[in-house]
N, C-alpha and C. Protein backbone atom coordinates (compact mmCIF):
# COMPACT_ATOMS: atom_id res chain seq x y z
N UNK A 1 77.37 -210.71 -8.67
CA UNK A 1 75.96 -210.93 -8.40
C UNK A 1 75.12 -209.98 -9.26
N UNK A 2 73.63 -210.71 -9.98
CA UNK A 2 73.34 -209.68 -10.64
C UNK A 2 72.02 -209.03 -9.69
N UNK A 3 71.48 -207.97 -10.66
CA UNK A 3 70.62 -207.36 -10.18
C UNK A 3 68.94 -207.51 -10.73
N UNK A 4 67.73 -208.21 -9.70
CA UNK A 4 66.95 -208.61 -10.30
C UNK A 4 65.60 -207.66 -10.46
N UNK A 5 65.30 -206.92 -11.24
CA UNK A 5 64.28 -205.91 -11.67
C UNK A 5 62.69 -205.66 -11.16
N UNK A 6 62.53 -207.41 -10.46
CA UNK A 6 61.02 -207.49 -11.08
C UNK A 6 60.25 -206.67 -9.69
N UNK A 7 60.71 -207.04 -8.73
CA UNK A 7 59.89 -205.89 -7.44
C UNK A 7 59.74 -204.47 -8.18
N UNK A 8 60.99 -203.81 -8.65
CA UNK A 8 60.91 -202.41 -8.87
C UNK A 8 59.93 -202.33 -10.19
N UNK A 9 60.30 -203.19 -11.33
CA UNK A 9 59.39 -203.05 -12.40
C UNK A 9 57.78 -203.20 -12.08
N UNK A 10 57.47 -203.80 -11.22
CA UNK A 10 55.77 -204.44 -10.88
C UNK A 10 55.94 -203.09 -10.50
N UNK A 11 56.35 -202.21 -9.27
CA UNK A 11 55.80 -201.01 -9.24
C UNK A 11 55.73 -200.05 -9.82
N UNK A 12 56.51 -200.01 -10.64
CA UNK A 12 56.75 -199.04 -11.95
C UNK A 12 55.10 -199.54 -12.57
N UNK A 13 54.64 -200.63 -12.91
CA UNK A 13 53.92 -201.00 -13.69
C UNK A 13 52.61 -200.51 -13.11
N UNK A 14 52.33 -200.86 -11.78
CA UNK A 14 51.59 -200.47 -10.70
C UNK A 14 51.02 -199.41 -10.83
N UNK A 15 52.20 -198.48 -10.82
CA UNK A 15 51.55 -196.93 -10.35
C UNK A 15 51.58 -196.37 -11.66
N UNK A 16 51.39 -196.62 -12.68
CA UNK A 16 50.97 -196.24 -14.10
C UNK A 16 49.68 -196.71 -14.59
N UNK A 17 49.46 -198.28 -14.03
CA UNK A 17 48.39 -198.38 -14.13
C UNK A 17 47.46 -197.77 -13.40
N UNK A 18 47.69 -197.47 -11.90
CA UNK A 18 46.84 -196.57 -11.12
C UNK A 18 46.81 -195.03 -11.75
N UNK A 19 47.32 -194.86 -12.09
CA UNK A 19 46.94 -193.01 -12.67
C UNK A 19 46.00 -193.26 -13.92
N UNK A 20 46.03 -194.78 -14.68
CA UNK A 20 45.55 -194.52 -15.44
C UNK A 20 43.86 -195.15 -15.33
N UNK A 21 44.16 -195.46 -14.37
CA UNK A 21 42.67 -195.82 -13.70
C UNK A 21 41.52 -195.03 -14.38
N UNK A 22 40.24 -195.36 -14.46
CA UNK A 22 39.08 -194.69 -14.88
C UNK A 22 39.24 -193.95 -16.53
N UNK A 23 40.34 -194.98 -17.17
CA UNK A 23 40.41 -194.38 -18.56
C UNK A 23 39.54 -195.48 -19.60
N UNK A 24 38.91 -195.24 -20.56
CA UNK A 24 38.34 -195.84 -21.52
C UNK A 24 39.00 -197.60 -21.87
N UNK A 25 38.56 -198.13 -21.91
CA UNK A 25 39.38 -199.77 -22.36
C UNK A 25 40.09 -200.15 -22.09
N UNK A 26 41.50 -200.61 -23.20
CA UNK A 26 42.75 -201.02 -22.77
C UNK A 26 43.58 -199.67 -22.20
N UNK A 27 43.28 -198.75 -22.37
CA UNK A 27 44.03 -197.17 -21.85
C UNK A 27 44.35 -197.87 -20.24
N UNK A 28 43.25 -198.47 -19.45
CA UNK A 28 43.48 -198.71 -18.09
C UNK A 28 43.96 -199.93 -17.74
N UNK A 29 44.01 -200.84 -18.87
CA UNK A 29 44.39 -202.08 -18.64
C UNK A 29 45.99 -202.67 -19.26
N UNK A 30 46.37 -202.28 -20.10
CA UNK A 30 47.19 -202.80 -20.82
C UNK A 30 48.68 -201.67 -20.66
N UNK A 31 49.57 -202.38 -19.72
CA UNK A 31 50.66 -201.43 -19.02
C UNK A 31 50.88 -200.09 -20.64
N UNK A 32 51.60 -200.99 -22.05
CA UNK A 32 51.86 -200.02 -22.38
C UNK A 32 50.98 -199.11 -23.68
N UNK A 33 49.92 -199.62 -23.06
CA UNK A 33 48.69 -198.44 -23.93
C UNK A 33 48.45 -197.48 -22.71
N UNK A 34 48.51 -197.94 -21.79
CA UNK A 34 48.58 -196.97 -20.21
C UNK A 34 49.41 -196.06 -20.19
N UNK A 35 50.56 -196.46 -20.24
CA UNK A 35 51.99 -195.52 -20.34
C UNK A 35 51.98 -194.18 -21.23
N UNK A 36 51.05 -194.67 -23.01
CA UNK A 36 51.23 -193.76 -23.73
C UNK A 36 49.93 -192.77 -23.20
N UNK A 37 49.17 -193.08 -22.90
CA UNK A 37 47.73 -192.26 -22.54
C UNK A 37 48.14 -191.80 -20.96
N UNK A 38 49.03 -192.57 -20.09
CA UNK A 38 49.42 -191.69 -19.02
C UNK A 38 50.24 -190.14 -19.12
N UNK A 39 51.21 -190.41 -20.34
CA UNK A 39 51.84 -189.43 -20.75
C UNK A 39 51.55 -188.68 -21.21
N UNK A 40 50.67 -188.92 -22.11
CA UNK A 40 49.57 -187.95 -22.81
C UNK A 40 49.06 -187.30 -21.83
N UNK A 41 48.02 -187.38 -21.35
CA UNK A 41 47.41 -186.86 -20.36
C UNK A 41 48.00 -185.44 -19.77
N UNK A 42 49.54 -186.17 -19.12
CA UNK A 42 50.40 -184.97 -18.50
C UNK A 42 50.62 -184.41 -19.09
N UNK A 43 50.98 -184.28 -20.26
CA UNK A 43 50.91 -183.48 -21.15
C UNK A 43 49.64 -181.99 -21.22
N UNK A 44 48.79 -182.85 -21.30
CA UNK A 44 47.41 -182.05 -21.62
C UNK A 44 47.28 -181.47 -20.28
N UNK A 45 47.27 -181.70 -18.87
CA UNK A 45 47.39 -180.83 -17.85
C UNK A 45 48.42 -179.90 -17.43
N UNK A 46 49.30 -180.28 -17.88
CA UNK A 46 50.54 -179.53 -18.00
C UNK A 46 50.29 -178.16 -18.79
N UNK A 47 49.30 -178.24 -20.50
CA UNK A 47 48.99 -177.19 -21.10
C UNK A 47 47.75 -176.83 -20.52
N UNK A 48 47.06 -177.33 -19.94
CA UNK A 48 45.67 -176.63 -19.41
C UNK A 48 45.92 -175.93 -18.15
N UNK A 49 46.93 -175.90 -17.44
CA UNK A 49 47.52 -175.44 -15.85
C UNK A 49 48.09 -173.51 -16.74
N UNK A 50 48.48 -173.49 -17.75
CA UNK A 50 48.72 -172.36 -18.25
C UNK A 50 47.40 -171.92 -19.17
N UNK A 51 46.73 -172.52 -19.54
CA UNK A 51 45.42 -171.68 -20.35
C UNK A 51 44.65 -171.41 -19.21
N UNK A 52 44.36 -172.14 -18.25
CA UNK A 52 43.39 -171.91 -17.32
C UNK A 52 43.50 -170.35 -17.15
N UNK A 53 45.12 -169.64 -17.12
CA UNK A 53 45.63 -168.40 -16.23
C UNK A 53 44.93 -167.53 -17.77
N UNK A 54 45.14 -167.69 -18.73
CA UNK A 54 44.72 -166.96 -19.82
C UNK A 54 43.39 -167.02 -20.12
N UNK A 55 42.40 -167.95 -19.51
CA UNK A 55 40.89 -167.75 -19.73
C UNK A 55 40.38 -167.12 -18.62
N UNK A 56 40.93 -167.36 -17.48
CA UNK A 56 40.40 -166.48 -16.49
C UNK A 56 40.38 -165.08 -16.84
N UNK A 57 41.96 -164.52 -16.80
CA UNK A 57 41.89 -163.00 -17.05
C UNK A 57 41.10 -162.56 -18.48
N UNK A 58 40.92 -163.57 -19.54
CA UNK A 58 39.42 -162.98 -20.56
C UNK A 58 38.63 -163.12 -19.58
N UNK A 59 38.52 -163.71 -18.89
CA UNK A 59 36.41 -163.43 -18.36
C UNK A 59 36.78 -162.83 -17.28
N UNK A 60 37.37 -162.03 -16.86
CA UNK A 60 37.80 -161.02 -15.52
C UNK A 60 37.57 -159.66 -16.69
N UNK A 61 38.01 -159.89 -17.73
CA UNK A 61 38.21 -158.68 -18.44
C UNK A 61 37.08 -158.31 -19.36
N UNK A 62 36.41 -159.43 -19.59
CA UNK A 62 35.20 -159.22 -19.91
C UNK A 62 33.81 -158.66 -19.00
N UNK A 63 34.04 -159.60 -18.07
CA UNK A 63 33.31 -158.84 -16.85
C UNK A 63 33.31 -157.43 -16.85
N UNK A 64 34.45 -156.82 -16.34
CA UNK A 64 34.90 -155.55 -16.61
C UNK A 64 34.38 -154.59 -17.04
N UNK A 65 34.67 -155.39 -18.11
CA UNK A 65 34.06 -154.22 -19.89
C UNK A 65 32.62 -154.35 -19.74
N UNK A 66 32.13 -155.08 -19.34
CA UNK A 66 30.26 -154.91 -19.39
C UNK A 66 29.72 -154.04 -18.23
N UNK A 67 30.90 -154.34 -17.04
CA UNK A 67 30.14 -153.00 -16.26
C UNK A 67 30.62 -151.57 -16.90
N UNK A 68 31.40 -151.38 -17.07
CA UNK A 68 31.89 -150.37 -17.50
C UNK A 68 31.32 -149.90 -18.50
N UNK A 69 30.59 -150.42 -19.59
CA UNK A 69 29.73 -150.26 -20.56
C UNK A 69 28.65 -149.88 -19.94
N UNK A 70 28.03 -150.16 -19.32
CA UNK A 70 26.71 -149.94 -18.24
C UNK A 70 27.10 -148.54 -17.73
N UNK A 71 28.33 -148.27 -17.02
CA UNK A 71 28.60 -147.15 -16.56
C UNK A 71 29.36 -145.76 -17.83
N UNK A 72 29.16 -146.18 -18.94
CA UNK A 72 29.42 -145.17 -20.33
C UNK A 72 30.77 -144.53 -20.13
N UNK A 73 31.57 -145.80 -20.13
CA UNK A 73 33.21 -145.35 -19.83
C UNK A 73 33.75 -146.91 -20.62
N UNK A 74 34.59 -146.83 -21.61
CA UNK A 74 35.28 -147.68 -22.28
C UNK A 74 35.91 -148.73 -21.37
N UNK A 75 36.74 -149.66 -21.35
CA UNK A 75 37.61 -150.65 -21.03
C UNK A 75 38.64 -150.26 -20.50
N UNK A 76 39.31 -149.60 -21.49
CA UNK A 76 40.77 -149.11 -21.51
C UNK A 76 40.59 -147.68 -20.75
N UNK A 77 39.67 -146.65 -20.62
CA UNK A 77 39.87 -145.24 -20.06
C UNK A 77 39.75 -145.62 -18.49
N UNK A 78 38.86 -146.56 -18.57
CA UNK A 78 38.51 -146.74 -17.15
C UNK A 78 40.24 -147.58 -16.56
N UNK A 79 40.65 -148.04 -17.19
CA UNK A 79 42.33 -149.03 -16.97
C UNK A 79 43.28 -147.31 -16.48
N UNK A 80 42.93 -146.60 -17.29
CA UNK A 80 44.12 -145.87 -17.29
C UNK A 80 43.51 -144.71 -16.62
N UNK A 81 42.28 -144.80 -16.03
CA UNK A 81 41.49 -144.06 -15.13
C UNK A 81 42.18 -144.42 -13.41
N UNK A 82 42.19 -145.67 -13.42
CA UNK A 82 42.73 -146.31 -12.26
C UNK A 82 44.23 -145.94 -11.92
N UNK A 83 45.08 -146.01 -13.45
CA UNK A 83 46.03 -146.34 -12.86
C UNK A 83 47.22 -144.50 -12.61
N UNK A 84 46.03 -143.32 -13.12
CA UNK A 84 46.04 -142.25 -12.92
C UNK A 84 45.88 -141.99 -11.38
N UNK A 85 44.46 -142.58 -11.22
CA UNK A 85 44.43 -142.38 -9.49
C UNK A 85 45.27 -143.22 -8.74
N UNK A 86 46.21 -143.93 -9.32
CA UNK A 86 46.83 -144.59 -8.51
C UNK A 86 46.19 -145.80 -7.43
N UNK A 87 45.45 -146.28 -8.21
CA UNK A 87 44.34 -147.19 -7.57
C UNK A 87 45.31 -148.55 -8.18
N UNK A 88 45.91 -149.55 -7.27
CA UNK A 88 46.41 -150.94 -7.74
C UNK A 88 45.30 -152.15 -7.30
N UNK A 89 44.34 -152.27 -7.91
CA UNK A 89 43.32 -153.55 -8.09
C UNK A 89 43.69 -154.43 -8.95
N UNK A 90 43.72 -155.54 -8.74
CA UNK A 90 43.85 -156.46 -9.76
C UNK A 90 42.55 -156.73 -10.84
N UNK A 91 42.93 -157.58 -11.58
CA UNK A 91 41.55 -157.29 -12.56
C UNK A 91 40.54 -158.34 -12.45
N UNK A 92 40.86 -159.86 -11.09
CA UNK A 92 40.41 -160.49 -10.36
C UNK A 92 39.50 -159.78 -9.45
N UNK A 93 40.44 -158.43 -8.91
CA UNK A 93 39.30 -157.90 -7.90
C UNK A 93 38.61 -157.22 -8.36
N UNK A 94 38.62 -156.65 -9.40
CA UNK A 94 37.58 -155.39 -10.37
C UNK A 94 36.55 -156.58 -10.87
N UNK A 95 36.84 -157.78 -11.19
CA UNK A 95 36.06 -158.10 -11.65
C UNK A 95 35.08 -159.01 -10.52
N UNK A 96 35.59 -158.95 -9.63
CA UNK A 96 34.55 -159.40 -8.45
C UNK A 96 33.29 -158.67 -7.86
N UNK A 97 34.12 -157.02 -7.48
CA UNK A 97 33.50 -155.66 -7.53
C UNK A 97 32.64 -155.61 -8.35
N UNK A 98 32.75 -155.99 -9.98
CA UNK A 98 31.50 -155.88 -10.93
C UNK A 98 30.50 -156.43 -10.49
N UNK A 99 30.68 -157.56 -10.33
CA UNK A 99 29.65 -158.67 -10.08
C UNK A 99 29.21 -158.61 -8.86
N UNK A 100 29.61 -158.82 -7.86
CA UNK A 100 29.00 -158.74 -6.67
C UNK A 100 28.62 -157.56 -5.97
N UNK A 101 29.33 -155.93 -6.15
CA UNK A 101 29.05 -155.02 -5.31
C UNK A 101 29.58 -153.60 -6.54
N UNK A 102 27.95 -153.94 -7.32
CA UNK A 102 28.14 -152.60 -8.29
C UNK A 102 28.33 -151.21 -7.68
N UNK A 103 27.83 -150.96 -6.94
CA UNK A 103 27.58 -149.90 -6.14
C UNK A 103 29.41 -149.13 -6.15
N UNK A 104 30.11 -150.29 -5.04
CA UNK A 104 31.20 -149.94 -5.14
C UNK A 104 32.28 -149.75 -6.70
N UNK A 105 31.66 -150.56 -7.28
CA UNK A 105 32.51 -150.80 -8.84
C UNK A 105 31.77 -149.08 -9.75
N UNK A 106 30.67 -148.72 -9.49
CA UNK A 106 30.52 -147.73 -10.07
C UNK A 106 31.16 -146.26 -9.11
N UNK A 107 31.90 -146.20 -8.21
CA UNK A 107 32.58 -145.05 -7.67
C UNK A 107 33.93 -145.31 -7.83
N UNK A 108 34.25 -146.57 -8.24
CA UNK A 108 35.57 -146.74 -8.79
C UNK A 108 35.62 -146.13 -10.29
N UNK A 109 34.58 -146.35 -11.16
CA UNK A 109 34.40 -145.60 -12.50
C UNK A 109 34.50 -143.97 -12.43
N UNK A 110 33.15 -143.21 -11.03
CA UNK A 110 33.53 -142.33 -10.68
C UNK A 110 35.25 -142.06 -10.35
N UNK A 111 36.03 -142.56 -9.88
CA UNK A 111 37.07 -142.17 -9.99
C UNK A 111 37.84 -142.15 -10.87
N UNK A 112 37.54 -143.11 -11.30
CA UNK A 112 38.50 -142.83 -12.53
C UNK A 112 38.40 -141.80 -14.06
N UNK A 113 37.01 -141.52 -14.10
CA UNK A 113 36.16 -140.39 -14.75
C UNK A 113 36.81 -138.96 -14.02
N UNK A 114 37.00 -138.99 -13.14
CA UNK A 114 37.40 -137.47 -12.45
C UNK A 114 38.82 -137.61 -12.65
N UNK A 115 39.80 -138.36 -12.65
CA UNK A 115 41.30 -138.08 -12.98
C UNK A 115 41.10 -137.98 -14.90
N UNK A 116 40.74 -139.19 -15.42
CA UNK A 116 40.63 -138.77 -16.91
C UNK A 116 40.19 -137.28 -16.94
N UNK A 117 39.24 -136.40 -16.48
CA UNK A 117 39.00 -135.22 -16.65
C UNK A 117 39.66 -134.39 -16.84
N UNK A 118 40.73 -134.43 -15.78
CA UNK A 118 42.32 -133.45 -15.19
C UNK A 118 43.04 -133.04 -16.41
């Protein structure tokens, strides 16, 4: 007895066309212009799921550096200011501290200005 494809293939076909839903022209219509622009795609989220992690920490680190500029202490002294006092912040939370609660982000500079001193 053989084995007949077409239930499993229609859904195969199905759910390729559904991902490719809301794409430009034949991209959403035509199974295998779908297939190649479905793949594509994953592709491109697949590499944007790892840049995302590398643009964040630039603009965490940029943040950073502008308060710290404001407060007349470099990037890096103030890094190794912290990690003298033994202060473990991430550079997510330093850079939240900048932005939202200078106050506190400038006694963290104070600290780290008084161990660089030592």
């Amino acid at each position: 007895m053989r084995i007949k494809r077409s239930v499993n293939a229609l859904k195969k076909r199905r759910a390729i066309l559904k991902s490719a839903k809301g794409y430009r022209g034949s991209k959403s219509k035509l199974y295998r212009v779908a297939m190649e622009a479905v793949m594509k795609s994953g592709q491109y989220a697949y590499i944007g799921r790892r840049l995302k992690k590398r643009n964040f920490r630039n603009l965490w680190i940029a943040r950073i550096n502008a308060s710290c500029h404001a407060n007349e202490i470099s990037y890096s002294k103030f890094m190794y200011g912290l990690k003298l006092a033994d202060v473990k912040l991430n550079r997510k939370v330093l850079a939240d501290l900048a932005v939202n609660s200078p106050a506190e982000f400038t006694s963290l500079v104070n600290l780290a200005k008084s161990k660089l001193a030592k």
